[in-house]
PDB file of N, CA and C in Angstrom:
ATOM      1  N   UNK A   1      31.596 -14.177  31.551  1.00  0.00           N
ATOM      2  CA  UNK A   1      30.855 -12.931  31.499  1.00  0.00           C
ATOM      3  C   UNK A   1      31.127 -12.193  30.191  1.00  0.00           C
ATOM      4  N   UNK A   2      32.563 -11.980  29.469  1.00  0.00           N
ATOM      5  CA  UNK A   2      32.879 -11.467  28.236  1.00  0.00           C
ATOM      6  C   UNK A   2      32.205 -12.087  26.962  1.00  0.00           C
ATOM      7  N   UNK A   3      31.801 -13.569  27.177  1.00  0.00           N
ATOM      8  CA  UNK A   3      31.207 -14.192  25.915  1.00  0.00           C
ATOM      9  C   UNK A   3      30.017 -14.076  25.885  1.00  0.00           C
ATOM     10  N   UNK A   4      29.120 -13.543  27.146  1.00  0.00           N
ATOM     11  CA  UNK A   4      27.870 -13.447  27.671  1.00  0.00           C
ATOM     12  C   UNK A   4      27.728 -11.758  26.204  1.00  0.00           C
ATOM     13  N   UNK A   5      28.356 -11.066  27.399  1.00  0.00           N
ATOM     14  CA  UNK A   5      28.718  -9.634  26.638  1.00  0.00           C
ATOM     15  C   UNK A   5      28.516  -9.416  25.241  1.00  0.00           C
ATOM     16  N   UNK A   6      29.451 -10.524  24.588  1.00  0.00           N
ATOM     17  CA  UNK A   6      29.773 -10.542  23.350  1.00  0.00           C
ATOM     18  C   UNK A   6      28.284 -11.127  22.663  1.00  0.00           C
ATOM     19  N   UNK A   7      27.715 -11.942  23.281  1.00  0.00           N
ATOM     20  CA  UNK A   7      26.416 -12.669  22.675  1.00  0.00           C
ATOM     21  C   UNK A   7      25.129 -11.319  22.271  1.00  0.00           C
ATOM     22  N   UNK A   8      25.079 -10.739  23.691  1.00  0.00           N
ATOM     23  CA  UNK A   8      24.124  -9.528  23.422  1.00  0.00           C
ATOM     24  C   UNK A   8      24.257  -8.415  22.574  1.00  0.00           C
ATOM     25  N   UNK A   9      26.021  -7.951  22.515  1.00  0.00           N
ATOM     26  CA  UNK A   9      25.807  -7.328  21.467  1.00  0.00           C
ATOM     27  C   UNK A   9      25.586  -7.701  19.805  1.00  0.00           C
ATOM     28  N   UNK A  10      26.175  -9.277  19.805  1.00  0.00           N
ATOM     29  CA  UNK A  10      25.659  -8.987  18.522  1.00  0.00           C
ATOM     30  C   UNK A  10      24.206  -9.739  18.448  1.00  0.00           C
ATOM     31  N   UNK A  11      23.592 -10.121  19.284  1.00  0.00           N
ATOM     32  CA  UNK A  11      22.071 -10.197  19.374  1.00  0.00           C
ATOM     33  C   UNK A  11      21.428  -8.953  19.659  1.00  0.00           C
ATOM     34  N   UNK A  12      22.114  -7.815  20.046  1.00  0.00           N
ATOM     35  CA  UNK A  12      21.079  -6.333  19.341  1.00  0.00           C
ATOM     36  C   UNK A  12      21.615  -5.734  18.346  1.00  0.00           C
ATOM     37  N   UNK A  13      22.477  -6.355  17.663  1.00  0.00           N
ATOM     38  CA  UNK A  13      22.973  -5.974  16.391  1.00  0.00           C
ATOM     39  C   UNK A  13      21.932  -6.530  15.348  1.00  0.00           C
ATOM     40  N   UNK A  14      21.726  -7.742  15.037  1.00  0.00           N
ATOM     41  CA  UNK A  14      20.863  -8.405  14.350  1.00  0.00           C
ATOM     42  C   UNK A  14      19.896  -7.976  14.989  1.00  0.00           C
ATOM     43  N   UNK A  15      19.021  -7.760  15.984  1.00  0.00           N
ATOM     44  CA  UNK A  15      17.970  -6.534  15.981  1.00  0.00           C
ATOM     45  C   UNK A  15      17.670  -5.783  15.442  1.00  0.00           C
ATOM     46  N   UNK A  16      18.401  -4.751  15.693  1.00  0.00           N
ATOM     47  CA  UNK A  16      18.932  -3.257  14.755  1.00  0.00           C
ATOM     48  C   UNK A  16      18.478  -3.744  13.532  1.00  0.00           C
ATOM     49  N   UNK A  17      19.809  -4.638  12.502  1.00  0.00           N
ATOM     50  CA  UNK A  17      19.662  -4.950  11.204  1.00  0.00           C
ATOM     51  C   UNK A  17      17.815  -5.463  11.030  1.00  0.00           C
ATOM     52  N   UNK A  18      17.178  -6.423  11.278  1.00  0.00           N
ATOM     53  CA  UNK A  18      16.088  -6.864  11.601  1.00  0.00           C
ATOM     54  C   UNK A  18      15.061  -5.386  11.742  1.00  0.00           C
ATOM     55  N   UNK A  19      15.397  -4.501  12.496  1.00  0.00           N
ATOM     56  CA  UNK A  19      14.014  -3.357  12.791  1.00  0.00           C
ATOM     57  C   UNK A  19      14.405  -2.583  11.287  1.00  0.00           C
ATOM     58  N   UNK A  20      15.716  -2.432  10.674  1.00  0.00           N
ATOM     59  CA  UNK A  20      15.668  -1.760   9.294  1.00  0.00           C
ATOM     60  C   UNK A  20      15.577  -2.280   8.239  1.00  0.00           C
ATOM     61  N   UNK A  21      15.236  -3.320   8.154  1.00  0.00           N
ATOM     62  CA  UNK A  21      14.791  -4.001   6.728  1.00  0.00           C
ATOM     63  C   UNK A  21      13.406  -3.815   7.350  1.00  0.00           C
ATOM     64  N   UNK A  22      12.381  -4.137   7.944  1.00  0.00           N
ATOM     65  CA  UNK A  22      11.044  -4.315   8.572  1.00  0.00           C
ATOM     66  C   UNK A  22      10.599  -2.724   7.317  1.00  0.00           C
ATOM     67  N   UNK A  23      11.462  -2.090   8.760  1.00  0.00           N
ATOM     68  CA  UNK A  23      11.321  -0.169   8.142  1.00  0.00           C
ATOM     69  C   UNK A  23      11.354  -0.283   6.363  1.00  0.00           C
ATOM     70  N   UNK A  24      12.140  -0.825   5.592  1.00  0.00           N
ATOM     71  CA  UNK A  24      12.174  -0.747   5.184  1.00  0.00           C
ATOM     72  C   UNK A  24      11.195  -1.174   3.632  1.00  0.00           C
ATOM     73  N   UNK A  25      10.541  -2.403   4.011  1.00  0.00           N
ATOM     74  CA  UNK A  25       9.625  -3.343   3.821  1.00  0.00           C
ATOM     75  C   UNK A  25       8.270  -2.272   3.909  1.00  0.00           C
ATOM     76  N   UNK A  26       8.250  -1.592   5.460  1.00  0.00           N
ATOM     77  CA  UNK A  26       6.612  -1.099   5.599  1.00  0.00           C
ATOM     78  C   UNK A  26       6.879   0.603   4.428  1.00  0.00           C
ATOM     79  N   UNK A  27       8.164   0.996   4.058  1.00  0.00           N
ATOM     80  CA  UNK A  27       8.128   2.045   3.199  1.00  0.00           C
ATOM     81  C   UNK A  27       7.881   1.477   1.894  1.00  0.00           C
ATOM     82  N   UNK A  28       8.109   0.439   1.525  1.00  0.00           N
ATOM     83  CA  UNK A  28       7.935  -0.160   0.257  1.00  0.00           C
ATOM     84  C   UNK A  28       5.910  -0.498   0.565  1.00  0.00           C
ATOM     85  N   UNK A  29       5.536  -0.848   1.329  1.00  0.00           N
ATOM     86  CA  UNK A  29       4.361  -1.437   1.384  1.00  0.00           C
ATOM     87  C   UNK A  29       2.969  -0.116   1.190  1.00  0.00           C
ATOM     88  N   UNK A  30       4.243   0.634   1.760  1.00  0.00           N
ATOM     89  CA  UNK A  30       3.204   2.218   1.819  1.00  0.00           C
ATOM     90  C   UNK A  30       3.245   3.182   0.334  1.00  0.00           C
ATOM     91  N   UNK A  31       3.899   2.733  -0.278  1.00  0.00           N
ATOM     92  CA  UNK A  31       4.082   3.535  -1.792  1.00  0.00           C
ATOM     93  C   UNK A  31       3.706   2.493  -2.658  1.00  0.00           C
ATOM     94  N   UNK A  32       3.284   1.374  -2.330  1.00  0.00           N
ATOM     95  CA  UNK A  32       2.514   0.568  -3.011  1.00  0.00           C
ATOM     96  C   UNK A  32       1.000   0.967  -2.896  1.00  0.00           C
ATOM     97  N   UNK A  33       0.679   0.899  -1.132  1.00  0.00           N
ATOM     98  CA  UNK A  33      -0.462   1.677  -1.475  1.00  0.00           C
ATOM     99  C   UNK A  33      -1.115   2.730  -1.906  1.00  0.00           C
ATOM    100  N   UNK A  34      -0.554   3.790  -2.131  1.00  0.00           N
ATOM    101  CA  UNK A  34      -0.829   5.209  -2.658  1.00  0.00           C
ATOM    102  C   UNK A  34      -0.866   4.712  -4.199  1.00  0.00           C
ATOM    103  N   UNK A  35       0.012   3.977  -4.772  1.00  0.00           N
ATOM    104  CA  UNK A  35       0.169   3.902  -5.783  1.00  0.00           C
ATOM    105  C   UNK A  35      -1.315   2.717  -6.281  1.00  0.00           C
ATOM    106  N   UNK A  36      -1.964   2.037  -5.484  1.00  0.00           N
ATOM    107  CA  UNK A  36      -3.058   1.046  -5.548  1.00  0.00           C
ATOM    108  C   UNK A  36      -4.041   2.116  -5.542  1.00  0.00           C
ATOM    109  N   UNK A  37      -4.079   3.484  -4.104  1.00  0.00           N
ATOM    110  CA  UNK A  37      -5.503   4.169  -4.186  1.00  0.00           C
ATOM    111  C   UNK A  37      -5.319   5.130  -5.568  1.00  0.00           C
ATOM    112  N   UNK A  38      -4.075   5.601  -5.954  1.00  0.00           N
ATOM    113  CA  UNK A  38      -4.674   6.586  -7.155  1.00  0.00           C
ATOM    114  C   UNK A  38      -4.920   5.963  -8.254  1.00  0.00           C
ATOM    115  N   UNK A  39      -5.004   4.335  -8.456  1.00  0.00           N
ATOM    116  CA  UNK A  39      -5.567   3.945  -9.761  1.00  0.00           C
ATOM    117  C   UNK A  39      -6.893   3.854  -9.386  1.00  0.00           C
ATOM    118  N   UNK A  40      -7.350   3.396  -7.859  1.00  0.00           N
ATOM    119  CA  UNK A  40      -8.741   3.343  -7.370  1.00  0.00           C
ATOM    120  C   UNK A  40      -9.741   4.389  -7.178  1.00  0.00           C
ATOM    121  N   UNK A  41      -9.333   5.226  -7.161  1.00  0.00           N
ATOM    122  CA  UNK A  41      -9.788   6.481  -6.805  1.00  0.00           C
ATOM    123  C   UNK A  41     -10.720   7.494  -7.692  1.00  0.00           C
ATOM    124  N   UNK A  42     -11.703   7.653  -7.734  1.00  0.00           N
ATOM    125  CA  UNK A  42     -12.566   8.016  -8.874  1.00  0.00           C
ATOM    126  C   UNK A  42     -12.785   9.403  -8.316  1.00  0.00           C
ATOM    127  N   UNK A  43     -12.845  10.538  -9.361  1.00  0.00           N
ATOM    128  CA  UNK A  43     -13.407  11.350  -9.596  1.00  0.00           C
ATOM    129  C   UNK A  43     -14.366  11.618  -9.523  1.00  0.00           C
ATOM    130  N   UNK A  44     -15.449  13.357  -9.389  1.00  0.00           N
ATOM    131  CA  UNK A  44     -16.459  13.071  -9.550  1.00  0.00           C
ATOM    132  C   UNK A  44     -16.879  13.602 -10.982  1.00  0.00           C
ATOM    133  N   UNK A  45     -16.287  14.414 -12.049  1.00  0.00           N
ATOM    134  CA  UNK A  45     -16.437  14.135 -13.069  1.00  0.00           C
ATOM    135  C   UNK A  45     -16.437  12.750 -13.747  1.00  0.00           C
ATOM    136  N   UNK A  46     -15.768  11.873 -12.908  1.00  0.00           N
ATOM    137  CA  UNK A  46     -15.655  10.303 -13.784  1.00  0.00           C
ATOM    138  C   UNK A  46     -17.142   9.961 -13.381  1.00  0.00           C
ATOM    139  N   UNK A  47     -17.644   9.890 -12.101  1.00  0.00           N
ATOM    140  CA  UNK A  47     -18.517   9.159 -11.416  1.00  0.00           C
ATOM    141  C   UNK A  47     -19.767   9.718 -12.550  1.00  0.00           C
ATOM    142  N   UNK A  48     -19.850  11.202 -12.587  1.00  0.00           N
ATOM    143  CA  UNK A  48     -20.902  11.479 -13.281  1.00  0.00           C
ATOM    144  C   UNK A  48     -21.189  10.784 -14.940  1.00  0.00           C
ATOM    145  N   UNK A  49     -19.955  11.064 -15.490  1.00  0.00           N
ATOM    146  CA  UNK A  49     -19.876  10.364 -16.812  1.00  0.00           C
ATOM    147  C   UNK A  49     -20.352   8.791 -16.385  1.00  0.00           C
ATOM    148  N   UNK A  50     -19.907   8.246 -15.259  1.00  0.00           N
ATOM    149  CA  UNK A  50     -20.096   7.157 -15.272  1.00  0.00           C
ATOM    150  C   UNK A  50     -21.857   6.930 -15.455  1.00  0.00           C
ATOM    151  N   UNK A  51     -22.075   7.578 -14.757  1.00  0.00           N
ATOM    152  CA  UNK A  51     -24.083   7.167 -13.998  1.00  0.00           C
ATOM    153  C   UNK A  51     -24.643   7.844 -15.761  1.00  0.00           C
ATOM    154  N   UNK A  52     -24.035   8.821 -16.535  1.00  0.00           N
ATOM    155  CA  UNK A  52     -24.638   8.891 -17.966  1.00  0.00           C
ATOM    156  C   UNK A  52     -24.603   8.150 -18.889  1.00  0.00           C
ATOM    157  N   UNK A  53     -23.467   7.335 -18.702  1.00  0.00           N
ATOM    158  CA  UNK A  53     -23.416   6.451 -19.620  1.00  0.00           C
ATOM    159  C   UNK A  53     -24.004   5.326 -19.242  1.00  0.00           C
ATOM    160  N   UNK A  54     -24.608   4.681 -17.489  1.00  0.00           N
ATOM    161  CA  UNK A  54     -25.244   4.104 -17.484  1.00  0.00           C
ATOM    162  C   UNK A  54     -26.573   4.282 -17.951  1.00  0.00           C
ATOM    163  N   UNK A  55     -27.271   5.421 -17.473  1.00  0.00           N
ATOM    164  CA  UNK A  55     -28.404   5.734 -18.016  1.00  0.00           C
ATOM    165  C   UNK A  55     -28.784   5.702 -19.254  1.00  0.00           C
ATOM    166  N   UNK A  56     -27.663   5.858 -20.332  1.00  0.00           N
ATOM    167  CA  UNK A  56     -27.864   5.949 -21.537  1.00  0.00           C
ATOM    168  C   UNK A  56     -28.012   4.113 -21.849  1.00  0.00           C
ATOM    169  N   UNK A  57     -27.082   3.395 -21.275  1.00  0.00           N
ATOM    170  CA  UNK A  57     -27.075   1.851 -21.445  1.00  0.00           C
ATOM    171  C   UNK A  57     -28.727   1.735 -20.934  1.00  0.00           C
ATOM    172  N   UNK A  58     -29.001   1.971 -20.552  1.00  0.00           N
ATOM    173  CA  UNK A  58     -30.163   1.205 -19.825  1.00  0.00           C
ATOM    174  C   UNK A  58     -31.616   1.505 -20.836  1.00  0.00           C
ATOM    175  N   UNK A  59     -31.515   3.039 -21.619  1.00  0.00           N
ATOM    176  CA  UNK A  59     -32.160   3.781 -22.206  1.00  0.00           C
ATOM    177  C   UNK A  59     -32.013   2.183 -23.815  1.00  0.00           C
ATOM    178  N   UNK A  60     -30.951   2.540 -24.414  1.00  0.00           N
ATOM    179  CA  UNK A  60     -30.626   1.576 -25.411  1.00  0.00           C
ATOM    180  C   UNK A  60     -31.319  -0.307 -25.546  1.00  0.00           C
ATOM    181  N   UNK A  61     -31.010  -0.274 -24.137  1.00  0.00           N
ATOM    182  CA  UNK A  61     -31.271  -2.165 -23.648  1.00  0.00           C
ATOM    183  C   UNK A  61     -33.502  -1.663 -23.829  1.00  0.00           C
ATOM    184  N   UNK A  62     -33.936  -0.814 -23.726  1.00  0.00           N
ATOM    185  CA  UNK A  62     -35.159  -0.839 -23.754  1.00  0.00           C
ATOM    186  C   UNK A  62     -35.824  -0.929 -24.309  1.00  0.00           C
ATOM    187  N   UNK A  63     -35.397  -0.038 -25.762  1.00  0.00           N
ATOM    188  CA  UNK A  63     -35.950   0.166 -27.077  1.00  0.00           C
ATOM    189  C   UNK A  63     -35.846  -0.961 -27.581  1.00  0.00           C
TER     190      UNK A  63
END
């Protein structure tokens, strides 16, 4: 029964260790993404510059 004992605790020990690296992994995974949407993330001053400078491309390709 004592080696039984002894098995579970350190099989919810390596649990434990196991749920805080995970934790630790999904905090790394989540400041990756913030850090992915603010390079993605457009403005709407950008958007507008964007659609003028298309318009202007499209104006150029005609003439």
């Amino acid at each position: 029964m004592f080696a039984f004992t002894i098995f579970l605790a350190i099989a919810l020990a390596v649990a434990l260790f196991m749920m805080y690296v995970m934790h630790v992994r999904i905090q790394q995974l989540t400041e990756e993404l913030r850090e992915l949407k603010a390079k993605v993330e457009i403005r709407g001053d950008e958007l507008e510059q964007l659609a003028r400078d298309i318009e202007e491309f499209k104006r150029l390709r005609i003439i």
